[in-house]
Protein backbone atom coordinates (compact mmCIF):
# COMPACT_ATOMS: atom_id res chain seq x y z
CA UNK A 1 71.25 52.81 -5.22
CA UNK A 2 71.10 55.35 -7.94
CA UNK A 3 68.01 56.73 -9.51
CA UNK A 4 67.87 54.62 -12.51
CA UNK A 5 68.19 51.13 -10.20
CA UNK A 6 65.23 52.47 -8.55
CA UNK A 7 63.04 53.29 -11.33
CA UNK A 8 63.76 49.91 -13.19
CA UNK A 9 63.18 48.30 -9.64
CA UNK A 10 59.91 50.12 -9.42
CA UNK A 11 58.97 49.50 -13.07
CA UNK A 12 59.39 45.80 -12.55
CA UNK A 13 57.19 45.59 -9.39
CA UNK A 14 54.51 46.65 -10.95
CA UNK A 15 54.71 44.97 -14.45
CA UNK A 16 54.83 41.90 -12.62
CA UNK A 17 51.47 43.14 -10.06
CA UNK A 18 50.19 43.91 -13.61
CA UNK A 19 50.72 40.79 -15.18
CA UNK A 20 48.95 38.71 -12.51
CA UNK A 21 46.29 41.29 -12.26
CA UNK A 22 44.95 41.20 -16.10
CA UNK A 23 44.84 37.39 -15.37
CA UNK A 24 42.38 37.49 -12.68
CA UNK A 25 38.98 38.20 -14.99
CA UNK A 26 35.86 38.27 -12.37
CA UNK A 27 33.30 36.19 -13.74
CA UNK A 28 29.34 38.05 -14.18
CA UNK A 29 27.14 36.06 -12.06
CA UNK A 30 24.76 39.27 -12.50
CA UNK A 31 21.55 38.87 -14.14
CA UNK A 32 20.84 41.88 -16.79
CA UNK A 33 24.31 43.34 -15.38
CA UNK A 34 23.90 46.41 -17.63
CA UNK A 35 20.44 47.46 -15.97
CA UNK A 36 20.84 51.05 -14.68
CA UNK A 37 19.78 50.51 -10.53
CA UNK A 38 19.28 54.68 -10.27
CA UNK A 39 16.13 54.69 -12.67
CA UNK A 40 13.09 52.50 -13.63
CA UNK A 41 13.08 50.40 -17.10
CA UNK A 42 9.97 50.82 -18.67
CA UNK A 43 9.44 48.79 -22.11
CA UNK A 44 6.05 47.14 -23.70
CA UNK A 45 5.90 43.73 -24.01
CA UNK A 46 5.81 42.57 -27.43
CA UNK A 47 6.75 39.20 -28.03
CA UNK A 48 4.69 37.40 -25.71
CA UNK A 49 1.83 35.08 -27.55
CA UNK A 50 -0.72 32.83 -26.63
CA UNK A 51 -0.15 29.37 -27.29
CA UNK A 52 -1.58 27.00 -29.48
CA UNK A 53 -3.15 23.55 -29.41
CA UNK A 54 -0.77 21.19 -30.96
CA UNK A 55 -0.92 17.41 -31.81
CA UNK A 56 -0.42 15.26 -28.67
CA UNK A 57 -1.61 17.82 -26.44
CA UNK A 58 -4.08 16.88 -23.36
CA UNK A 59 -7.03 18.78 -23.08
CA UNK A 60 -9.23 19.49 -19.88
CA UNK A 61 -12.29 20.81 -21.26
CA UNK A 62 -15.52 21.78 -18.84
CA UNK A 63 -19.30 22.41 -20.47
CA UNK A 64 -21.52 24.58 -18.72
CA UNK A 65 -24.80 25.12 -19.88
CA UNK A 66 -28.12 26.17 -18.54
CA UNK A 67 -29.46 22.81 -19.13
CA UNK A 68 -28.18 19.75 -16.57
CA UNK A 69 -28.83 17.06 -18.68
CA UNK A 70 -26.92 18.58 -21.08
CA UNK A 71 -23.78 19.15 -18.59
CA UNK A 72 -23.63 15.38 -17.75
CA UNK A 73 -23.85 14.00 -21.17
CA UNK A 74 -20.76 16.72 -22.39
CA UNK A 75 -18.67 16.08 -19.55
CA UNK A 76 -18.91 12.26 -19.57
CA UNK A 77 -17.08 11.75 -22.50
CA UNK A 78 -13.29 12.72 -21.10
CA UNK A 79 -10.99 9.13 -20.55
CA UNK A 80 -8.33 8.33 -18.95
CA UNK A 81 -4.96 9.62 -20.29
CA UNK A 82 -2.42 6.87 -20.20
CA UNK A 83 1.02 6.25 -22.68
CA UNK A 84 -1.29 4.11 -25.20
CA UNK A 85 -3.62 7.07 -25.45
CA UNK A 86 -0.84 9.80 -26.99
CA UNK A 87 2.94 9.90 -27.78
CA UNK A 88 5.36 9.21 -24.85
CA UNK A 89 6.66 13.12 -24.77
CA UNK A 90 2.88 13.95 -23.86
CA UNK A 91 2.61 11.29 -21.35
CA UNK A 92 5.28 12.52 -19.32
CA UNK A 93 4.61 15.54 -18.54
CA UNK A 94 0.44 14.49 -17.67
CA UNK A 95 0.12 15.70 -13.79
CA UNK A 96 -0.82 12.56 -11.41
CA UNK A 97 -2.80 12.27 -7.79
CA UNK A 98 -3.63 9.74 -5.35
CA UNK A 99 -0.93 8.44 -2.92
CA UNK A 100 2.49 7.36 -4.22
CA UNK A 101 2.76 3.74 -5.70
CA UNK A 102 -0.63 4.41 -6.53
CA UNK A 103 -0.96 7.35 -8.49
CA UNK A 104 -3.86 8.03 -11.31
CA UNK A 105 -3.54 9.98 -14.27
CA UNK A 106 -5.95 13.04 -15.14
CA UNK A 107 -8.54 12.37 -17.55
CA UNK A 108 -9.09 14.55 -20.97
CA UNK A 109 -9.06 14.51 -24.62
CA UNK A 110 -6.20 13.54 -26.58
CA UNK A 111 -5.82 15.65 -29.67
CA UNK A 112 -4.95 13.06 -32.45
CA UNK A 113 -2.92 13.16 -35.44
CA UNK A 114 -5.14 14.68 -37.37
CA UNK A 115 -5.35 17.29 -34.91
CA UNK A 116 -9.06 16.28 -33.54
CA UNK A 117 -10.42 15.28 -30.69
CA UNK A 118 -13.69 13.48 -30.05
CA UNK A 119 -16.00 15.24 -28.12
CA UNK A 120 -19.33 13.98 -26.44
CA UNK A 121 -22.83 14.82 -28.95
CA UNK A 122 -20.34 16.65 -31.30
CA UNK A 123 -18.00 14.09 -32.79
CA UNK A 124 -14.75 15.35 -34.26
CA UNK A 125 -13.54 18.77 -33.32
CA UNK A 126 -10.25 20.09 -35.10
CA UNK A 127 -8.70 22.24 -32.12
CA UNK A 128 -4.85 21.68 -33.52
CA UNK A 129 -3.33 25.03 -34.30
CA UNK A 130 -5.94 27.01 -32.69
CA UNK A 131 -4.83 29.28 -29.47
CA UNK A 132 -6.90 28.43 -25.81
CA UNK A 133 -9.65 31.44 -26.63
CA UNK A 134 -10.51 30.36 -30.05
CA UNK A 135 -10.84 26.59 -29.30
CA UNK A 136 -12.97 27.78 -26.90
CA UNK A 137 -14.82 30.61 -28.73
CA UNK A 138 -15.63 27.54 -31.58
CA UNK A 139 -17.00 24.92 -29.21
CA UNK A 140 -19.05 27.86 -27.76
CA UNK A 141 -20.33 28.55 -31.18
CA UNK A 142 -20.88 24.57 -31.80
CA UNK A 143 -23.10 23.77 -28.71
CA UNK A 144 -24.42 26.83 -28.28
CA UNK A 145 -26.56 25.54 -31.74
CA UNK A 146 -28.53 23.49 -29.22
CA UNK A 147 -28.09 24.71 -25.51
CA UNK A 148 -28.11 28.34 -24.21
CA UNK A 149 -25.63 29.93 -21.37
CA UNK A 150 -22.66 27.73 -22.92
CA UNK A 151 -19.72 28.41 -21.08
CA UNK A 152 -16.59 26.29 -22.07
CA UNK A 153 -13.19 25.92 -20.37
CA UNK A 154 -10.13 24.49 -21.92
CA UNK A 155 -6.62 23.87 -20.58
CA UNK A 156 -3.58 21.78 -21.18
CA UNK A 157 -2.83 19.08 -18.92
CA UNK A 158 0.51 18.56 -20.33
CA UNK A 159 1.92 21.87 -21.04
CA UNK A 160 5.64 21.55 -19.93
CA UNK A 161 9.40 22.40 -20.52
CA UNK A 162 12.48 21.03 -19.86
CA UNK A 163 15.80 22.67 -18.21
CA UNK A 164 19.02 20.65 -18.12
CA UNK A 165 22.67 21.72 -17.86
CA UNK A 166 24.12 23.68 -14.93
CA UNK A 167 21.24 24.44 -12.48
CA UNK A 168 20.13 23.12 -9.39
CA UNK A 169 17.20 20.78 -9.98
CA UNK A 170 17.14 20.00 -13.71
CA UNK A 171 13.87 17.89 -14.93
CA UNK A 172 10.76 18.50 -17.00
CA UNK A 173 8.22 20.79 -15.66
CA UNK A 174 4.16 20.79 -16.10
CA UNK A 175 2.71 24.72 -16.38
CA UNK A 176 -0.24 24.93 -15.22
CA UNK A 177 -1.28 27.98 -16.60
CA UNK A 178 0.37 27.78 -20.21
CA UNK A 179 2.40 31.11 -19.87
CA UNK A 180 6.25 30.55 -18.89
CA UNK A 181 9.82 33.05 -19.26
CA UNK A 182 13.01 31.33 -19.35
CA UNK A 183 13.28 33.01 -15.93
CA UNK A 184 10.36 31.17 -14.57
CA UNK A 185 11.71 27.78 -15.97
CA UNK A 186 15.00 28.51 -14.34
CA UNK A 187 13.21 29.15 -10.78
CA UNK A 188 11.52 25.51 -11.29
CA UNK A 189 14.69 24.56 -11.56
CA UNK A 190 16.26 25.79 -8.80
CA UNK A 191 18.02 28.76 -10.66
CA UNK A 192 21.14 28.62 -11.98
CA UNK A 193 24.69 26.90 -10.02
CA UNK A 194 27.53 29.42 -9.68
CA UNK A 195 29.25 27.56 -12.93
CA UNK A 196 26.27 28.47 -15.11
CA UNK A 197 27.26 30.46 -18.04
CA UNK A 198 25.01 33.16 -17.72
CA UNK A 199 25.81 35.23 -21.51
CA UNK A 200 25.10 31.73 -23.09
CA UNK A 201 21.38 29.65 -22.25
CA UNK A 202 20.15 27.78 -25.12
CA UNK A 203 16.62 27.14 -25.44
CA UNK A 204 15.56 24.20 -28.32
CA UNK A 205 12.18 24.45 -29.79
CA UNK A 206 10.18 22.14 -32.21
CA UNK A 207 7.69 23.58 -34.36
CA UNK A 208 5.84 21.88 -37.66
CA UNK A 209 8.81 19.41 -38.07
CA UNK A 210 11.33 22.47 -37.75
CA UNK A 211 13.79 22.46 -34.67
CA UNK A 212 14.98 26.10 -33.98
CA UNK A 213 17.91 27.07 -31.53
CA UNK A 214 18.72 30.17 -30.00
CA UNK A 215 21.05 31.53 -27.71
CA UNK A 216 19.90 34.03 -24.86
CA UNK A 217 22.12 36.57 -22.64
CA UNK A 218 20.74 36.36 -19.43
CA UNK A 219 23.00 39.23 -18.26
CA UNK A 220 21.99 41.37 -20.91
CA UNK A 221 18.16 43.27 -20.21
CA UNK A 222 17.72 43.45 -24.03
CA UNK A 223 17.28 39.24 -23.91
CA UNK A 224 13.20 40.41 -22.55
CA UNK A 225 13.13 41.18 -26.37
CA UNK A 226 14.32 37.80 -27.54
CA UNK A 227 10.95 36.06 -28.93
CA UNK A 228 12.47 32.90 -26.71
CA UNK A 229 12.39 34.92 -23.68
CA UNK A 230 8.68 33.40 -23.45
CA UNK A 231 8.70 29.51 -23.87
CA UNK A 232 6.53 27.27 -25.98
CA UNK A 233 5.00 24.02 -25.25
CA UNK A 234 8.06 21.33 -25.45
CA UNK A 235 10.98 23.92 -25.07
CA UNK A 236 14.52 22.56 -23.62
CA UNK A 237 16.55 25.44 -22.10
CA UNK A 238 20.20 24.08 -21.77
CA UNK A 239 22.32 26.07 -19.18
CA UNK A 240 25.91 25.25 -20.38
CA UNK A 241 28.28 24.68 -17.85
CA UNK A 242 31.93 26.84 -17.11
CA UNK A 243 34.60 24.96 -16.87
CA UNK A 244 34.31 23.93 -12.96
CA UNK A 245 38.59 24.52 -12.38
CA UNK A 246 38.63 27.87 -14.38
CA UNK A 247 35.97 29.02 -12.65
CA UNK A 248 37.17 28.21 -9.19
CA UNK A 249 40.98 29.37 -9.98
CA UNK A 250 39.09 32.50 -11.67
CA UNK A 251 36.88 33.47 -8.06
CA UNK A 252 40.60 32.82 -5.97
CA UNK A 253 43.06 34.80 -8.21
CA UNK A 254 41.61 38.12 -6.54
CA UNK A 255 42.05 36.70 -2.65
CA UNK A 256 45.49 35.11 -3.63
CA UNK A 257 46.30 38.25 -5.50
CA UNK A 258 45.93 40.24 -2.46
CA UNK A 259 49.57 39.11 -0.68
CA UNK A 260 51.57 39.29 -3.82
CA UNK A 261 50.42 43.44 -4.25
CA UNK A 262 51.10 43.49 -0.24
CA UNK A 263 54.07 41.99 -0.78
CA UNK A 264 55.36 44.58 -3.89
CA UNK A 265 54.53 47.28 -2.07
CA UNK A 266 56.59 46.25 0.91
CA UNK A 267 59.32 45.80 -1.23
CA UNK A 268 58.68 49.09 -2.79
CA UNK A 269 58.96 50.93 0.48
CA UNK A 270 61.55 49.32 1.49
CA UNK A 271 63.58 50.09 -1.11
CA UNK A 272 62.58 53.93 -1.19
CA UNK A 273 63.40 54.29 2.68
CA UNK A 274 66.85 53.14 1.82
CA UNK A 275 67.60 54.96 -1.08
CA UNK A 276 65.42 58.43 0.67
């Protein structure tokens, strides 16, 4: 075999090891992939806010005063929160005790759709667009007209957010403590399946009539900018799903690739102990 037989020979072995290489693309299953692991990340958190009493919302709220009398009459006034008593998105999400087949739902205020909610000795509060400290900073103020050492605690009972698409456990989810990430919302949910597209989680939010979209890049560390990096009250986060057969051909191309470069070099050597 002369020289130039050998070189095309060679030349063609490894356009073809080539060809089958640049198909094999590995898929980033790598959360915030392009986060140096040699040095810390420092950055302040800036788009994190408190939210906000909205209409619908359930509302645990606890009086404390230095009068009893006073105590009983303020918190007697909560009722049972059932479907009738607010819209059927709020109901879902109210927590529930007592054995199953059996269960009770957790009493509070409703906050109606004039954004009020009907308080014992006080009447009519408007609490709608108002963040946890200042609904609680203005009942404060209201009782404190008539009782000293007021103390008041409010929280939402409903507080939730939904994650559907490609993860493990998808379903609504009641916060407890009103503060979520997307990242938190994903752990409810069992995290993400290996088909998740990571560069590509849409969360849906609905605010004053206005539904907003946004993609996040969960691979990317510049998505704990994103001011949907921190969920809202009502927020959907919709893991799309990778096409299941890509994906799986995608994850095997490397392990099947691994006898066909075997197999090209072989042939290679072969070739060159002849011809040497």
């Amino acid at each position: 075999m002369d020289k130039k037989t050998l070189w095309r020979s060679t030349v063609l072995i490894l356009t073809v090891t080539l060809m089958f290489s640049s198909c094999a693309t590995k898929r980033n299953l790598v959360y915030f992939s392009n986060l140096s692991d040699s040095t810390a990340y420092t950055e302040a958190i800036q788009n994190q806010i408190q939210p906000k009493i909205e209409v619908g919302d359930a509302l645990a709220i606890k009086v404390t005063t230095l009068n009893p009398q006073s105590n009983i009459l303020y918190n007697s006034g909560s009722v049972p929160l059932t479907s009738s008593s607010m819209n059927n998105t709020a109901s879902a999400a109210l927590p529930t005790s007592g054995a199953p087949g059996n269960a009770t739902l957790a009493e509070g205020y409703v906050v109606d759709n004039e954004g009020n909610i009907n308080f014992p000795l006080l009447g009519k509060i408007a609490l709608s667009g108002l963040t946890i400290d200042e609904a609680q900073q203005k009942m404060t103020d209201l009782i404190s007209k008539t009782d000293k050492g007021v103390i008041v605690n409010i929280s939402i009972q409903n507080y939730k957010v939904t994650v559907i698409g490609e993860v493990t456990r998808p379903g609504s989810f009641t916060v407890p403590n009103d503060k979520v990430n997307v990242l938190e919302a994903l752990g409810m949910a069992g995290d993400m399946t290996p088909y998740a597209v990571r560069e590509n989680v849409l969360v849906i939010r609905e605010k004053n009539g206005q539904r907003t979209m946004q993609r996040l890049n969960l691979t990317d560390k510049n998505v704990f900018k994103s001011p949907f990096f921190y969920l809202q009250q009502n927020d959907v986060v919709y893991v799309q799903p990778e096409n299941k057969l890509k994906a799986a051909q995608a994850d095997t191309r490397y392990v099947r690739l691994i006898p066909i470069i075997t197999a090209a070099i072989s042939a290679l050597a072969i070739v060159l102990t002849r011809v040497l």
